[in-house]
PDB file of N, CA and C in Angstrom:
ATOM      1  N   UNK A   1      95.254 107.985  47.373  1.00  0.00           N
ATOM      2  CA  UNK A   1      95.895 109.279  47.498  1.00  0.00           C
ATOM      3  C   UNK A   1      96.585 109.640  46.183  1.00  0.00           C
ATOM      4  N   UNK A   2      96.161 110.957  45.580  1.00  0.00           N
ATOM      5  CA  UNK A   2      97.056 111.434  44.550  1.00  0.00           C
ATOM      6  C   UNK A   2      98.298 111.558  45.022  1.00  0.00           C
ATOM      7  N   UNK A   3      99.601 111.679  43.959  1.00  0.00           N
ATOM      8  CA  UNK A   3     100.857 112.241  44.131  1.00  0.00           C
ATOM      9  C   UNK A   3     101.167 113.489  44.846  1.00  0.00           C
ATOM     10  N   UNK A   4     100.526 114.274  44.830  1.00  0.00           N
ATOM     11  CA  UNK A   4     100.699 115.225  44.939  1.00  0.00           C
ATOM     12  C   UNK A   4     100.154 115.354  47.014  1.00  0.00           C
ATOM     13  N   UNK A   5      99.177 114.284  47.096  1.00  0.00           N
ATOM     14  CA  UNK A   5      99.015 114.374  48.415  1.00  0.00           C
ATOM     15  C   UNK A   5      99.847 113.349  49.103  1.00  0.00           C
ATOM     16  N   UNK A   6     100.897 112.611  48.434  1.00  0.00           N
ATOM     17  CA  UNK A   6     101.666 111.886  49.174  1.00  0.00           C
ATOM     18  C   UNK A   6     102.747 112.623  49.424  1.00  0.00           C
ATOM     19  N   UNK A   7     103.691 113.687  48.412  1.00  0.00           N
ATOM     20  CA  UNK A   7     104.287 114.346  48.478  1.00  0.00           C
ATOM     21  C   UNK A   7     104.100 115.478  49.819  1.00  0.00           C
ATOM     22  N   UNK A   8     102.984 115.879  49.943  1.00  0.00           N
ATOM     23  CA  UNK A   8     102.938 116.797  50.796  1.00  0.00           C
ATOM     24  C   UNK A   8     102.538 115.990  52.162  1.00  0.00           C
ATOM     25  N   UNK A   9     102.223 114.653  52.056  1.00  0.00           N
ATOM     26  CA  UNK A   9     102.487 113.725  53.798  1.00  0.00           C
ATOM     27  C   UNK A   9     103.560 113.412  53.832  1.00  0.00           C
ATOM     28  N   UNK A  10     104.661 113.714  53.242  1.00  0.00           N
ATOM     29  CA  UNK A  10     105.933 112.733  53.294  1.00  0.00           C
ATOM     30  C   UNK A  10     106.897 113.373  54.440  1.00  0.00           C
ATOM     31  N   UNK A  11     107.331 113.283  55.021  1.00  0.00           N
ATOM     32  CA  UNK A  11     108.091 113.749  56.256  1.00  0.00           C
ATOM     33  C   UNK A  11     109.524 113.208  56.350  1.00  0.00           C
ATOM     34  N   UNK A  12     110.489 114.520  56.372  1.00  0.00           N
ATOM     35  CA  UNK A  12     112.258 114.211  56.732  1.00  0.00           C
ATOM     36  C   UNK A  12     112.506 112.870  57.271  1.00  0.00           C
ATOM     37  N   UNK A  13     113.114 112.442  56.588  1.00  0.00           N
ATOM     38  CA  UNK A  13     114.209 111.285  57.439  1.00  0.00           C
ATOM     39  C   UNK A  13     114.869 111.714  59.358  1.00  0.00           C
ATOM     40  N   UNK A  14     114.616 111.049  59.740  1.00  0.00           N
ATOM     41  CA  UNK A  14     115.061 111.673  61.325  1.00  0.00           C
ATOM     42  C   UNK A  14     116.696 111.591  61.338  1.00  0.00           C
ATOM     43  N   UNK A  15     116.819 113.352  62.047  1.00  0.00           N
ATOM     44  CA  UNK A  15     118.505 113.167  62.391  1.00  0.00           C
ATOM     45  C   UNK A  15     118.372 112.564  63.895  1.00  0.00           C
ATOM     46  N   UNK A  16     119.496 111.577  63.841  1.00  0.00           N
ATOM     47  CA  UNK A  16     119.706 111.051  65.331  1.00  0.00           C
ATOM     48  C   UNK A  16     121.077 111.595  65.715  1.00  0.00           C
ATOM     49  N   UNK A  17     120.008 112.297  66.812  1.00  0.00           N
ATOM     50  CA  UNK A  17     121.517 113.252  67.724  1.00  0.00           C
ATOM     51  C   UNK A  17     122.311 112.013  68.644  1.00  0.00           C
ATOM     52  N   UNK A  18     122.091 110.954  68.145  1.00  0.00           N
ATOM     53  CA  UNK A  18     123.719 110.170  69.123  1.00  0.00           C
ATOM     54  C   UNK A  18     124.873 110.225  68.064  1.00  0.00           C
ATOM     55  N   UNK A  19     124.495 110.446  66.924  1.00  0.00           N
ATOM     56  CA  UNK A  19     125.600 110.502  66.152  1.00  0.00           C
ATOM     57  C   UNK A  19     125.957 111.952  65.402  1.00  0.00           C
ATOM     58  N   UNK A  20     127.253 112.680  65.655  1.00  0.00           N
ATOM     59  CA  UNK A  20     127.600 113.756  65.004  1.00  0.00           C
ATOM     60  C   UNK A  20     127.666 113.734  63.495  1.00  0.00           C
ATOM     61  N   UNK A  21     127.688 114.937  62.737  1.00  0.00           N
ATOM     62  CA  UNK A  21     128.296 114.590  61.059  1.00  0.00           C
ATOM     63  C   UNK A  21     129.539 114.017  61.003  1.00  0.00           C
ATOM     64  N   UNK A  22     130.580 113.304  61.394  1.00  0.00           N
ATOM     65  CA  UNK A  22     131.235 112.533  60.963  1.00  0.00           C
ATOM     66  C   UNK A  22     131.118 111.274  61.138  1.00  0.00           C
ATOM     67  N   UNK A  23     129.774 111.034  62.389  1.00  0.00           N
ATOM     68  CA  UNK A  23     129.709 109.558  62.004  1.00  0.00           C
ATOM     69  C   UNK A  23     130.319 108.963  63.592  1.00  0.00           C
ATOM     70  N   UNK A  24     130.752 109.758  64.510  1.00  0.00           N
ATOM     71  CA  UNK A  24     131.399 109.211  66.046  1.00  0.00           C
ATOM     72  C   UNK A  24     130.004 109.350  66.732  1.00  0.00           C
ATOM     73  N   UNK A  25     130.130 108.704  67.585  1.00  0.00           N
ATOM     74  CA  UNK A  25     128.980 108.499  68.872  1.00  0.00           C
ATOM     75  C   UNK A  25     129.429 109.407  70.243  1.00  0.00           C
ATOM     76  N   UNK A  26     128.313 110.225  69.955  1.00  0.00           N
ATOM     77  CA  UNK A  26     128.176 111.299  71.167  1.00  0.00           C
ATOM     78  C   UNK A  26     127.862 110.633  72.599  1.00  0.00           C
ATOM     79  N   UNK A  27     128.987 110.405  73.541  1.00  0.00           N
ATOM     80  CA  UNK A  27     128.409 109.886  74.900  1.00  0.00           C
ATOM     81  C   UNK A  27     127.313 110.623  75.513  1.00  0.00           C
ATOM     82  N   UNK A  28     126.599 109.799  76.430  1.00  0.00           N
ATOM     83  CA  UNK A  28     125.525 110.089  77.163  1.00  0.00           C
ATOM     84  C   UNK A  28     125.407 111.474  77.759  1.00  0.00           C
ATOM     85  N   UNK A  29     126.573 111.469  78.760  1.00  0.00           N
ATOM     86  CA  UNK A  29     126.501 112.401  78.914  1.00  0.00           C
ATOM     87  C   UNK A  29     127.155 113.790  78.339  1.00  0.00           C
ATOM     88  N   UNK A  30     127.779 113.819  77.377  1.00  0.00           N
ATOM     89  CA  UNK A  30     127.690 115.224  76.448  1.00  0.00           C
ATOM     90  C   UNK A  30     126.613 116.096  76.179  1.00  0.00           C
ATOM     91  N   UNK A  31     125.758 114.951  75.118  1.00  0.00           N
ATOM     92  CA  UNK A  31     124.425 114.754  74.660  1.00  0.00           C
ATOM     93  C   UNK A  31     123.280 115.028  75.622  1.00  0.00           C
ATOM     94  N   UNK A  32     123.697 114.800  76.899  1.00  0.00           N
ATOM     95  CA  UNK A  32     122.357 115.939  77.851  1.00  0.00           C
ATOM     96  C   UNK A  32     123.281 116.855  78.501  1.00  0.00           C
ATOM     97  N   UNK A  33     124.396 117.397  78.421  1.00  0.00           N
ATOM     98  CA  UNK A  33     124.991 118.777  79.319  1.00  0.00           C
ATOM     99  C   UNK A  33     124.689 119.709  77.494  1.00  0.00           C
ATOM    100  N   UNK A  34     124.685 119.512  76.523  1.00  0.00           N
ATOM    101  CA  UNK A  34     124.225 120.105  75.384  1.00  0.00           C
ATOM    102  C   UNK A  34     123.030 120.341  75.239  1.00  0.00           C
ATOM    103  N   UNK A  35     122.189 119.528  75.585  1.00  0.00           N
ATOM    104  CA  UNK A  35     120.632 119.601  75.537  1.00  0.00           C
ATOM    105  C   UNK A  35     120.018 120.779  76.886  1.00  0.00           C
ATOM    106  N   UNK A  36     120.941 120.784  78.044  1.00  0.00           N
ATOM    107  CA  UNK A  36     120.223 121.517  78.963  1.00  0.00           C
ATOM    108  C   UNK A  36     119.246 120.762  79.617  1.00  0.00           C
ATOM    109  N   UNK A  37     119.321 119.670  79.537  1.00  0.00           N
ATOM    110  CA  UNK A  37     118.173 119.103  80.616  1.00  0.00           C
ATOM    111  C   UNK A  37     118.674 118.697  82.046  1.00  0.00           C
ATOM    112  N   UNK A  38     120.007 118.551  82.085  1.00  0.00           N
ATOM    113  CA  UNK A  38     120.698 118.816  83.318  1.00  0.00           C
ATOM    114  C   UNK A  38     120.378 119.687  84.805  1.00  0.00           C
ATOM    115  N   UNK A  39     120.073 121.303  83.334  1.00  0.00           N
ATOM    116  CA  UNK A  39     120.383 122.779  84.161  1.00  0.00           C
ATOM    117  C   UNK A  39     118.796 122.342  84.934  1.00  0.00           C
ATOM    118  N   UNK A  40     117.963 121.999  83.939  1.00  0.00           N
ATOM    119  CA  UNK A  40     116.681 122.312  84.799  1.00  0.00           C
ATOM    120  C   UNK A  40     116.424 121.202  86.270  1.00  0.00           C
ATOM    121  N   UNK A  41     115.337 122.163  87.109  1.00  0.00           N
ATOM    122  CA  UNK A  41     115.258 121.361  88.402  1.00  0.00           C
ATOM    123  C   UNK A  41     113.553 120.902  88.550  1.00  0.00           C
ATOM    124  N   UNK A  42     113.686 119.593  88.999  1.00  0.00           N
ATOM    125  CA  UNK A  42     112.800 118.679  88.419  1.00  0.00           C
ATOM    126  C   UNK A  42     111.548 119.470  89.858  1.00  0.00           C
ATOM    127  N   UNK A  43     110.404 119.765  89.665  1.00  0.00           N
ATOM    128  CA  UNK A  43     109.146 120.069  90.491  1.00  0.00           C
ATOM    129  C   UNK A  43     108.171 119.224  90.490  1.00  0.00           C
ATOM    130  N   UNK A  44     107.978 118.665  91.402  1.00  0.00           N
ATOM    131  CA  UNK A  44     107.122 117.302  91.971  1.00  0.00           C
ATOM    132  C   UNK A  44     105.822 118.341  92.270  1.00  0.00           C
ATOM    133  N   UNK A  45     104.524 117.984  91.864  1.00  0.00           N
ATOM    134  CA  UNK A  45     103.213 118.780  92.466  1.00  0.00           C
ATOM    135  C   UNK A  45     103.411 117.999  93.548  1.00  0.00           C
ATOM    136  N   UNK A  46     102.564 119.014  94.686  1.00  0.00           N
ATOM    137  CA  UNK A  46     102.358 118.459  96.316  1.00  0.00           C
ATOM    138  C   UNK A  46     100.973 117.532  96.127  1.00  0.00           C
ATOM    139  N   UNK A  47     100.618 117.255  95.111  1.00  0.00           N
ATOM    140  CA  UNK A  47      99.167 116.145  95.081  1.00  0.00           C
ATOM    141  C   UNK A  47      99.941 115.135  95.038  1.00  0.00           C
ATOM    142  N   UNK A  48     100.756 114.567  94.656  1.00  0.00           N
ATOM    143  CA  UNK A  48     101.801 113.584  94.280  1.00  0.00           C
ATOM    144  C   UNK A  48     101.757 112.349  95.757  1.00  0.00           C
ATOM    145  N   UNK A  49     102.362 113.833  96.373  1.00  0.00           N
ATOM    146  CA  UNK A  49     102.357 112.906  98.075  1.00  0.00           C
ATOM    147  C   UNK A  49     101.013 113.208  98.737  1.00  0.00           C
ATOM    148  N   UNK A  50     100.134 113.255  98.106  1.00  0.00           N
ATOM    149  CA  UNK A  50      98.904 113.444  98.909  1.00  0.00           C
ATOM    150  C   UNK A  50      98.259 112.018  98.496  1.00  0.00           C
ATOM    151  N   UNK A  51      98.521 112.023  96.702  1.00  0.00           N
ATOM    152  CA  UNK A  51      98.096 110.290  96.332  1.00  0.00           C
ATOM    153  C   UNK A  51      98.791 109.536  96.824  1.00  0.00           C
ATOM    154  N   UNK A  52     100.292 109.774  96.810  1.00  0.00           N
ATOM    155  CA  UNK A  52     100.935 108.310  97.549  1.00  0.00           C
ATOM    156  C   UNK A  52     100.500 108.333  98.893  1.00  0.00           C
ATOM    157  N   UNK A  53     100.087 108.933  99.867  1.00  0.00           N
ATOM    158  CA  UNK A  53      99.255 109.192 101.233  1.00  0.00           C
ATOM    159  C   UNK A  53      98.233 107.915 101.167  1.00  0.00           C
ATOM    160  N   UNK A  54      97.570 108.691 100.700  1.00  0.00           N
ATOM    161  CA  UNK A  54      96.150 108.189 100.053  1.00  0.00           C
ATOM    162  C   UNK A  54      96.046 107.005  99.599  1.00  0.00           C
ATOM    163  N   UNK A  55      96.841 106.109  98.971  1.00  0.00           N
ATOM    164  CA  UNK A  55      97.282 105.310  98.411  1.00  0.00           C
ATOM    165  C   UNK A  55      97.531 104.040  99.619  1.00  0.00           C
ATOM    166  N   UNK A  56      98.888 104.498 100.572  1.00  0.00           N
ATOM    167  CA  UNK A  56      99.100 103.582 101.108  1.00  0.00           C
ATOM    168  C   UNK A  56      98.262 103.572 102.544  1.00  0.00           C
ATOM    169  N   UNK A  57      97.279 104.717 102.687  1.00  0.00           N
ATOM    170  CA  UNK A  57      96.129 104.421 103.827  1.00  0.00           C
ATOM    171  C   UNK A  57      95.093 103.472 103.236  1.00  0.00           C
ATOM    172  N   UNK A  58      95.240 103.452 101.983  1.00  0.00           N
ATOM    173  CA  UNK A  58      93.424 102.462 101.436  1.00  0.00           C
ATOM    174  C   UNK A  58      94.370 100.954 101.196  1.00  0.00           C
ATOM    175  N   UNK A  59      95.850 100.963 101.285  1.00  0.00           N
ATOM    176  CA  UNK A  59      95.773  99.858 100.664  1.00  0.00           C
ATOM    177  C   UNK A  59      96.532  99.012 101.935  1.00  0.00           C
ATOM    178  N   UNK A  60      96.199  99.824 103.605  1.00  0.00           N
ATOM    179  CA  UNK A  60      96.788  99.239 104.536  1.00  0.00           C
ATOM    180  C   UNK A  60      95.283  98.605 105.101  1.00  0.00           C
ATOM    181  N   UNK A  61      93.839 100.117 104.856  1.00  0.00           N
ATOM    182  CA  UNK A  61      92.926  99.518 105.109  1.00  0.00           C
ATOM    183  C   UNK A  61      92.228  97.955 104.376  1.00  0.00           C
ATOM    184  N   UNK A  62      92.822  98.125 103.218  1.00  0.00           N
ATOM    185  CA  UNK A  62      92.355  96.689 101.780  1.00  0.00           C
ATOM    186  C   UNK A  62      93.421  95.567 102.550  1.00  0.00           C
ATOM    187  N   UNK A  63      94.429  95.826 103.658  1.00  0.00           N
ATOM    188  CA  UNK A  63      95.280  94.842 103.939  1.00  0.00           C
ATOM    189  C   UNK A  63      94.235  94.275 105.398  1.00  0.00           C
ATOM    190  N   UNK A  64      93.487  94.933 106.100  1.00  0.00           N
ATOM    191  CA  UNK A  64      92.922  95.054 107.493  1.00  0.00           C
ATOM    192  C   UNK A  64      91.792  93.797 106.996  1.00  0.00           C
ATOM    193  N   UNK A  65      91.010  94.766 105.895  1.00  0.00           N
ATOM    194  CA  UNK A  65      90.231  93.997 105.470  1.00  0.00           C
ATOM    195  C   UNK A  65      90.234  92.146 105.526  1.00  0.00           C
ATOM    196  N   UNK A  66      91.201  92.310 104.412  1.00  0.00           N
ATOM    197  CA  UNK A  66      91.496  90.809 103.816  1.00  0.00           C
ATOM    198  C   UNK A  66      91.300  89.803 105.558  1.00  0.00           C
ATOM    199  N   UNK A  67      92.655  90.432 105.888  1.00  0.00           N
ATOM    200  CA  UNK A  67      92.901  89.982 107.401  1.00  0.00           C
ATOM    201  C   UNK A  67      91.780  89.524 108.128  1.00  0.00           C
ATOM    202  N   UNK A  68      90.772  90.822 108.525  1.00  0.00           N
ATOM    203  CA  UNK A  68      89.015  90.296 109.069  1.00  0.00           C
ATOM    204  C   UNK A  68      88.487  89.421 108.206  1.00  0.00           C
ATOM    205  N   UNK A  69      88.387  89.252 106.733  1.00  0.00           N
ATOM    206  CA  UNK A  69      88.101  88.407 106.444  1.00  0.00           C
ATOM    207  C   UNK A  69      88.150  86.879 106.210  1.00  0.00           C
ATOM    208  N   UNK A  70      89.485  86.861 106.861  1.00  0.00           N
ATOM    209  CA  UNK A  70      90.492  85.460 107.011  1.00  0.00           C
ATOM    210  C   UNK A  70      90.189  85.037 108.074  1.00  0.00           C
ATOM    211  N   UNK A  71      90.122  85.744 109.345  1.00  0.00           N
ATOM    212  CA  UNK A  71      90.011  85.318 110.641  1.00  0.00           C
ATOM    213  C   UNK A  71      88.011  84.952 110.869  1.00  0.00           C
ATOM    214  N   UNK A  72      87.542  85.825 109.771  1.00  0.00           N
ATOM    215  CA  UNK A  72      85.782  85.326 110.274  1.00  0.00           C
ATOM    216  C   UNK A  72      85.877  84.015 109.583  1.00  0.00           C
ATOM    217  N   UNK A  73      86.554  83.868 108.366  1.00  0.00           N
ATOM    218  CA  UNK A  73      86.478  82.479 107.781  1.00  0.00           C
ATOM    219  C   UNK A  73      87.325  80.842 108.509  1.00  0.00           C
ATOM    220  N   UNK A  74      87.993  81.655 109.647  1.00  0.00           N
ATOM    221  CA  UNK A  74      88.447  80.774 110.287  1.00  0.00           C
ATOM    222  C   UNK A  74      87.742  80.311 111.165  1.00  0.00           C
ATOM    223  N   UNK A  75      86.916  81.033 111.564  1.00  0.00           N
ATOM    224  CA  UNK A  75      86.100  81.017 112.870  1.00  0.00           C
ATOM    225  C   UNK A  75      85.105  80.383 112.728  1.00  0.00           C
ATOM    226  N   UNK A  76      84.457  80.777 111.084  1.00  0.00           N
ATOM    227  CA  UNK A  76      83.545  79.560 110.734  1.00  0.00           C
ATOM    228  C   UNK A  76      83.987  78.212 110.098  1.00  0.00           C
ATOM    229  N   UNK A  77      85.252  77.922 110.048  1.00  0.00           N
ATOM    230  CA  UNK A  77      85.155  76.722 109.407  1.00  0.00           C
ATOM    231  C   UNK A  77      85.506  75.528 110.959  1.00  0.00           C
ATOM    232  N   UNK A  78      86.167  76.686 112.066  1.00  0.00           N
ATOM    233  CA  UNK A  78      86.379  75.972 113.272  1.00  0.00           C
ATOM    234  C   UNK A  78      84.472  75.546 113.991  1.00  0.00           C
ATOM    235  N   UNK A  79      83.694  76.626 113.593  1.00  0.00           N
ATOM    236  CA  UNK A  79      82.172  76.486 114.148  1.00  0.00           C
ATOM    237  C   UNK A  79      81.916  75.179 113.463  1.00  0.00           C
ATOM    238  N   UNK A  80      81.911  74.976 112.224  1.00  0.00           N
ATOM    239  CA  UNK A  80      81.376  73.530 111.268  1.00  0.00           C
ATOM    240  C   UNK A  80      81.920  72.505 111.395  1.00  0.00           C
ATOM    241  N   UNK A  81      83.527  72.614 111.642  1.00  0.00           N
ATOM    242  CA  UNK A  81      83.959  71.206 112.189  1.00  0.00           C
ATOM    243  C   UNK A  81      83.792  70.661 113.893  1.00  0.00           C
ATOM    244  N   UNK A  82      83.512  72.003 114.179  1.00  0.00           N
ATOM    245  CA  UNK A  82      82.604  71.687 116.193  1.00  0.00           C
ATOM    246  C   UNK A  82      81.691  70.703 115.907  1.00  0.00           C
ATOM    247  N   UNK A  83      80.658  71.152 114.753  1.00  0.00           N
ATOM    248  CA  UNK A  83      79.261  70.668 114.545  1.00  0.00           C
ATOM    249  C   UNK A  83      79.634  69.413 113.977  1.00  0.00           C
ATOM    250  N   UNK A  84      80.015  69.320 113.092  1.00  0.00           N
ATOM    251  CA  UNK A  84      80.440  67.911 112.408  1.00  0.00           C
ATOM    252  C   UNK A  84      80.931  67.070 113.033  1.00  0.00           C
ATOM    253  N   UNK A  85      81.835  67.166 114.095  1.00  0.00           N
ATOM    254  CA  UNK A  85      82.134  66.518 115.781  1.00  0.00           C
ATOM    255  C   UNK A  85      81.273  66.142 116.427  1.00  0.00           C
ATOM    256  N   UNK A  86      80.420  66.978 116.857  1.00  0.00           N
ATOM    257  CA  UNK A  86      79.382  67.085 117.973  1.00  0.00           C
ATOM    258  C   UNK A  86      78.518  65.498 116.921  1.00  0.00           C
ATOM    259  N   UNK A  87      78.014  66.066 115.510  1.00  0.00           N
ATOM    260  CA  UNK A  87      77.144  65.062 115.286  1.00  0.00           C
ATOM    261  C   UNK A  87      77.683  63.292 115.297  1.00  0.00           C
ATOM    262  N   UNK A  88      79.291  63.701 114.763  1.00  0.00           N
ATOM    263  CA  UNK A  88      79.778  61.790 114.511  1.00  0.00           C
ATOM    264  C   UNK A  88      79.489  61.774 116.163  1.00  0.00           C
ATOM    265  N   UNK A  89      79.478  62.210 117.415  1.00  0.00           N
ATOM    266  CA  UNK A  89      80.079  62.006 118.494  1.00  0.00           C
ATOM    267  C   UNK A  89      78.260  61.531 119.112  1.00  0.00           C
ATOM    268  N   UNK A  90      77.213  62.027 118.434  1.00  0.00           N
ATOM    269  CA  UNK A  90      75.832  62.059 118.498  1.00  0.00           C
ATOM    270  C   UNK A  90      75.380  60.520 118.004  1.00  0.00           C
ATOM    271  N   UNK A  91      76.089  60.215 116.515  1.00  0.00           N
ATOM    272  CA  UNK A  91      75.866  58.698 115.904  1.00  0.00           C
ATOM    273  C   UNK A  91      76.470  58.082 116.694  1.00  0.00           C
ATOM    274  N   UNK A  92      77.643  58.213 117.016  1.00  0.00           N
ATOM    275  CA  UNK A  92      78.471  57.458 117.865  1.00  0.00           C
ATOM    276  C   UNK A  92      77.898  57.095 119.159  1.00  0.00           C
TER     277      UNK A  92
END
């Protein structure tokens, strides 16, 4: 980069609004009843609660799931140890 194109990327030093020009620390809340972010009132879109809806129906059905899948795996490991019975009880 020439001089002349560093000069023109070079960008202000940042003012940090926690501190006034003399150098004291602006509390928290000054620093947002000045800013106005107070006044405004916060608007949630109605998709919001349609995903969290949505959300906790797939992840009660992903809970159902697991569940059926615990209880068929129970069912077969109770079927294999029947069989594994049945046969020592067959040698026997």
């Amino acid at each position: 980069m020439t001089v002349k194109e560093q000069q023109e990327c070079k960008f202000p030093p940042c003012i940090s609004n926690w501190k006034n020009a003399k150098g004291y620390t602006i509390p928290l809340d000054k620093r947002l009843a000045t800013d106005g972010r107070g006044l405004q009132t916060v608007q949630v879109n109605e998709n919001v609660a349609k995903l969290a809806e949505a959300l906790y129906i797939a992840d009660q059905k992903a809970c159902e799931a697991v569940e059926m899948r615990a209880q068929v795996e129970r069912k077969m490991a109770q079927k294999e140890k029947r069989k594994h019975e049945e046969k020592l009880r067959e040698v026997a």
